[in-house]
C-alpha atoms as a PDB file:
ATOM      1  CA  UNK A   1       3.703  59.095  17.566  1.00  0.00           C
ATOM      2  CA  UNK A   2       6.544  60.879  19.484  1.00  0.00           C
ATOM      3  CA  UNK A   3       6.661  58.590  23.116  1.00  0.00           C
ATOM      4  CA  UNK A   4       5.846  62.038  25.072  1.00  0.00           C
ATOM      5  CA  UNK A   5       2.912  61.684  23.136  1.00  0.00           C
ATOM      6  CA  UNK A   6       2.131  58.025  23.859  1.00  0.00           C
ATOM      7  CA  UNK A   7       2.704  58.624  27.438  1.00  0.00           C
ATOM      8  CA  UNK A   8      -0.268  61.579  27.433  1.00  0.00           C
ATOM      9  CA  UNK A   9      -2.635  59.291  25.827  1.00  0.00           C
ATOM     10  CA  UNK A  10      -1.817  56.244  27.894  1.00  0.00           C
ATOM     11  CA  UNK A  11      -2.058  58.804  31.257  1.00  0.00           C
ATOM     12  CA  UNK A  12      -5.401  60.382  29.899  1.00  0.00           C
ATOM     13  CA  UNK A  13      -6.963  56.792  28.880  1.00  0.00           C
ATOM     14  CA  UNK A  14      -6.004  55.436  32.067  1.00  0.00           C
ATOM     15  CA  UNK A  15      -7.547  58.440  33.839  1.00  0.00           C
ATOM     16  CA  UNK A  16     -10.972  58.225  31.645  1.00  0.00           C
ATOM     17  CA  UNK A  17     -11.062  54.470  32.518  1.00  0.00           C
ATOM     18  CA  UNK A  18     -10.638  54.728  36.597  1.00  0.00           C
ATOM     19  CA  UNK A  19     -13.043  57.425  36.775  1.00  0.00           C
ATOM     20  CA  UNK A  20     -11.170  60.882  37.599  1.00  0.00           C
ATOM     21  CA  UNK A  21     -13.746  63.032  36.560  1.00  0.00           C
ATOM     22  CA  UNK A  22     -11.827  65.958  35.033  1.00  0.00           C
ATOM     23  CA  UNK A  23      -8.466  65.990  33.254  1.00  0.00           C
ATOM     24  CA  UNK A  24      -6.322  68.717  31.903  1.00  0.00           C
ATOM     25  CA  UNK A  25      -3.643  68.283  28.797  1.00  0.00           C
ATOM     26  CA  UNK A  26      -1.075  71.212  28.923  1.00  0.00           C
ATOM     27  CA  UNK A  27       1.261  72.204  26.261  1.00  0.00           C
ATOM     28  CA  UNK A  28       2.639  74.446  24.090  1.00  0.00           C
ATOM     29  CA  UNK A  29       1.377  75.444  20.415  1.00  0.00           C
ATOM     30  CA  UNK A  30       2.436  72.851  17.981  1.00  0.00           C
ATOM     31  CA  UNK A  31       2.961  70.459  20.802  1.00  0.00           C
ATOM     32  CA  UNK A  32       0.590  67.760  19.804  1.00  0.00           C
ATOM     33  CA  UNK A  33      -2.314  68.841  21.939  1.00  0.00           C
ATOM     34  CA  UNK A  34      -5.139  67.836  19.248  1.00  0.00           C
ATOM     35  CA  UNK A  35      -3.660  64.712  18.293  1.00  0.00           C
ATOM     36  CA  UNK A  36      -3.311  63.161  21.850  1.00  0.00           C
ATOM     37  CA  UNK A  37      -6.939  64.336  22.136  1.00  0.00           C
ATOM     38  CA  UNK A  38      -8.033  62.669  19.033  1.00  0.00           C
ATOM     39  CA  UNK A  39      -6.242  59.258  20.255  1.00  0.00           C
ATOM     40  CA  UNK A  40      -7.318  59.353  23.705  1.00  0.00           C
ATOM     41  CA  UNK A  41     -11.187  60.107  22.159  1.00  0.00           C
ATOM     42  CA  UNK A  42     -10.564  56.953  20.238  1.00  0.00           C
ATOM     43  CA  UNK A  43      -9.352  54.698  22.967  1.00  0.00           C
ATOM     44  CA  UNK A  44     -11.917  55.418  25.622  1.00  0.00           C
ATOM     45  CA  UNK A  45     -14.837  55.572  23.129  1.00  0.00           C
ATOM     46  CA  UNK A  46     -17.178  57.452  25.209  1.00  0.00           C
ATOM     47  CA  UNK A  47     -18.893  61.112  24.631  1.00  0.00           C
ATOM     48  CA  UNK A  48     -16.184  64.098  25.100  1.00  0.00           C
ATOM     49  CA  UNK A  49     -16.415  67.480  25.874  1.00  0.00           C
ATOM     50  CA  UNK A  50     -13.240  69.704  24.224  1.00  0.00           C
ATOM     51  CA  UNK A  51     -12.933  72.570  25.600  1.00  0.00           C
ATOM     52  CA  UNK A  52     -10.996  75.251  23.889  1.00  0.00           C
ATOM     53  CA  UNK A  53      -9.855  78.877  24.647  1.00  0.00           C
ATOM     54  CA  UNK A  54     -11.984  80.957  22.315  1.00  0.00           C
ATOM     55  CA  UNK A  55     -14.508  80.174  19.143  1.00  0.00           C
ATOM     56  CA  UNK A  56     -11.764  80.140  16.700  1.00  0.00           C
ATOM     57  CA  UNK A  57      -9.755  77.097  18.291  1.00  0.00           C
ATOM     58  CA  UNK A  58     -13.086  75.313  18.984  1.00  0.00           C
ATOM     59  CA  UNK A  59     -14.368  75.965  15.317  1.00  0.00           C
ATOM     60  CA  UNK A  60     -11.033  74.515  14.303  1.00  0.00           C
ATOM     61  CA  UNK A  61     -10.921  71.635  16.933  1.00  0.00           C
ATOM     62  CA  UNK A  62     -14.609  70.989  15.791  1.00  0.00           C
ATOM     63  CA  UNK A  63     -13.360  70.795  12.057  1.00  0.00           C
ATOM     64  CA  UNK A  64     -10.474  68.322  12.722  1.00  0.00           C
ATOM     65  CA  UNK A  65     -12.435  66.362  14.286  1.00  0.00           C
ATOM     66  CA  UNK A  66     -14.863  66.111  11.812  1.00  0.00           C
ATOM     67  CA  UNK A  67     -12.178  64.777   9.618  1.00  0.00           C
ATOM     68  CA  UNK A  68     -10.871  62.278  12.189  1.00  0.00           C
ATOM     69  CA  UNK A  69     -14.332  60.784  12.971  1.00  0.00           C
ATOM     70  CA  UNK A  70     -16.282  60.617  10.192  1.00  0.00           C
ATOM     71  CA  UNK A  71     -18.651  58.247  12.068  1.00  0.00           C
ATOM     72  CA  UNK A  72     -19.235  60.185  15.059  1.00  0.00           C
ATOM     73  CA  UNK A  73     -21.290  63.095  15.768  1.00  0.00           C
ATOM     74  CA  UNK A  74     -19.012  66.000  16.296  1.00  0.00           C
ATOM     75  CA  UNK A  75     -20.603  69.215  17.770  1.00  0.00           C
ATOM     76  CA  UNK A  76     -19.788  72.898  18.218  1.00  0.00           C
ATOM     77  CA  UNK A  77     -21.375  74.618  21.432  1.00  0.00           C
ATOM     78  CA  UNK A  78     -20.124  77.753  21.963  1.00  0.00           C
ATOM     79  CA  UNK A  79     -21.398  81.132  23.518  1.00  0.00           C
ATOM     80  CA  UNK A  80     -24.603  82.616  21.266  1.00  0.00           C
ATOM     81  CA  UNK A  81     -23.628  86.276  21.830  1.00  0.00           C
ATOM     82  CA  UNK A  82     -22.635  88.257  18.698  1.00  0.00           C
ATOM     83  CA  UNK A  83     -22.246  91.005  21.335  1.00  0.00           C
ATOM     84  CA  UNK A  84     -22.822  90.999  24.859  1.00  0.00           C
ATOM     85  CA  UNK A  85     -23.012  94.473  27.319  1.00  0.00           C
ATOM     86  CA  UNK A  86     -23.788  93.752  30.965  1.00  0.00           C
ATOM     87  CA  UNK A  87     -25.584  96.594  32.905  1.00  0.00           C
ATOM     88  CA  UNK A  88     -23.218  98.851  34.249  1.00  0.00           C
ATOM     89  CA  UNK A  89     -23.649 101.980  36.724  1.00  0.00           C
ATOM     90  CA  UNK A  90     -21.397 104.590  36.958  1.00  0.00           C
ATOM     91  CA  UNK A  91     -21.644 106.723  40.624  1.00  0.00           C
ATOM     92  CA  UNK A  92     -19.887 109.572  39.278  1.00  0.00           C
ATOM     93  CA  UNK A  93     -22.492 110.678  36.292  1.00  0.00           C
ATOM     94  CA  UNK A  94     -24.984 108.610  38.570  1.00  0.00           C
ATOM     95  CA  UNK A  95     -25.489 106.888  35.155  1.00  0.00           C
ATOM     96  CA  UNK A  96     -27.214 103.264  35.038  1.00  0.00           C
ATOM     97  CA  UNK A  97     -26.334 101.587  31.598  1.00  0.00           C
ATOM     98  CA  UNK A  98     -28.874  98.973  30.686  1.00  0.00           C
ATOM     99  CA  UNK A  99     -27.837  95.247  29.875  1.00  0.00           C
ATOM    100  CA  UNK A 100     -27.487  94.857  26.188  1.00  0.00           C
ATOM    101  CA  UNK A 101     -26.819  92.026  24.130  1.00  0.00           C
ATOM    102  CA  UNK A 102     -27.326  90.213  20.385  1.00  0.00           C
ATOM    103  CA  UNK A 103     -27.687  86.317  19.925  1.00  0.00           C
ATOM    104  CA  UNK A 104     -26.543  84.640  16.802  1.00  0.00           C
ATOM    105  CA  UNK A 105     -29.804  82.272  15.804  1.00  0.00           C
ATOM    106  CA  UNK A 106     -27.159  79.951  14.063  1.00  0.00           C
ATOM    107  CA  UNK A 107     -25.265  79.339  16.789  1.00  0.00           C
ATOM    108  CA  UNK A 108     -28.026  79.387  18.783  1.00  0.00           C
ATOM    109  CA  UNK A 109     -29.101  76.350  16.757  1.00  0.00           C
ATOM    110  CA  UNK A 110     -25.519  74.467  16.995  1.00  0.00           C
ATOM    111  CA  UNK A 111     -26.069  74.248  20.809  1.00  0.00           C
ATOM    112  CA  UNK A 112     -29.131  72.833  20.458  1.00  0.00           C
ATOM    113  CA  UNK A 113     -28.006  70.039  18.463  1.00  0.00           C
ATOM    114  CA  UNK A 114     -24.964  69.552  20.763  1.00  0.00           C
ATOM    115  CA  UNK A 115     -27.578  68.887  23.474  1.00  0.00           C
ATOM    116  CA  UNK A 116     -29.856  66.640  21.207  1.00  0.00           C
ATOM    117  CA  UNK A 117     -27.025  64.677  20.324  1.00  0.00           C
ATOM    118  CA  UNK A 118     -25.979  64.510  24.055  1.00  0.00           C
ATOM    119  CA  UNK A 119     -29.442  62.773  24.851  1.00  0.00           C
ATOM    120  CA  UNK A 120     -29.582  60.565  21.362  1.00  0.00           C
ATOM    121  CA  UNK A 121     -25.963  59.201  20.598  1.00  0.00           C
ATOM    122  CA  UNK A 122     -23.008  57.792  22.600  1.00  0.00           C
ATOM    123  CA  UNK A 123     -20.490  58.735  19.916  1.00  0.00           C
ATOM    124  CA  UNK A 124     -20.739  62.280  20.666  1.00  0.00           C
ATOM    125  CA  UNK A 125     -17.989  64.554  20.389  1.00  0.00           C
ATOM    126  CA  UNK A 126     -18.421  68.150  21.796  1.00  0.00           C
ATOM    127  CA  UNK A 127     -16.115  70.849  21.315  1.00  0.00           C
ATOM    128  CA  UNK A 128     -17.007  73.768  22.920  1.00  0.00           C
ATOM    129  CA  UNK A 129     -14.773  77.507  23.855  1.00  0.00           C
ATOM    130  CA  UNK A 130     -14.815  78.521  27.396  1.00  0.00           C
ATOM    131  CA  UNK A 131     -16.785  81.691  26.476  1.00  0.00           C
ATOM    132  CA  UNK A 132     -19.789  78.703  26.277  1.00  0.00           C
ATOM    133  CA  UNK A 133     -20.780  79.334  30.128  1.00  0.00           C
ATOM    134  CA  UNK A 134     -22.139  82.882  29.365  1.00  0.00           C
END
């Protein structure tokens, strides 16, 4: 492990363990941003929430992960929306556009078993894409 990445997890560990409720891990692709993840998830031993920047990156976090921690319960919790269209009006045609939207059942499902495992495990690993909050 390259000692920039030592440093992160050491910094992120020591964070986890004196209570700062939110951390951030910045770099650049290729820069080791999984990995310190994975090691600092394995030194502090306690339920995680990933977040990434879209469903791809999550479904890929969520896969590594997998891999890495056979033994834990790795989840995927992103948005449900296939396709979402909030209501809209537009003053000039004095047209009102109604909300419309299409949930995926399957994913729909994932999240549920994200929060299941939330309430039944401690070895919970969630990986989830910003998009989740909608």
């Amino acid at each position: 492990m390259r000692s920039t990445l030592t440093a992160a997890v050491a910094a992120l560990t020591e964070g986890v363990r004196r209570g700062d409720r939110f951390q951030t891990l910045l770099g650049i692709t290729g820069s080791g941003k999984s990995a310190t993840i994975a090691w600092t998830i394995e030194q502090v031993q306690k339920p995680t929430l990933v977040i990434a920047p879209n469903k791809s990156l999550a479904a890929q976090l969520a896969n590594e992960f997998r891999e890495l921690f056979p033994e834990n319960r790795v989840e995927y919790f992103v948005s449900y929306y296939d396709y979402y269209q909030p209501e809209a009006y537009i003053p000039s045609s004095d047209t009102y556009i109604e909300k419309d939207s299409s949930i995926n059942d399957d994913i729909d499902r994932l999240r549920h078993s994200a929060t299941s495992a939330l309430l039944t495990r401690k070895d919970v690993i969630v990986v989830a894409s910003v998009s989740c909050i909608y």
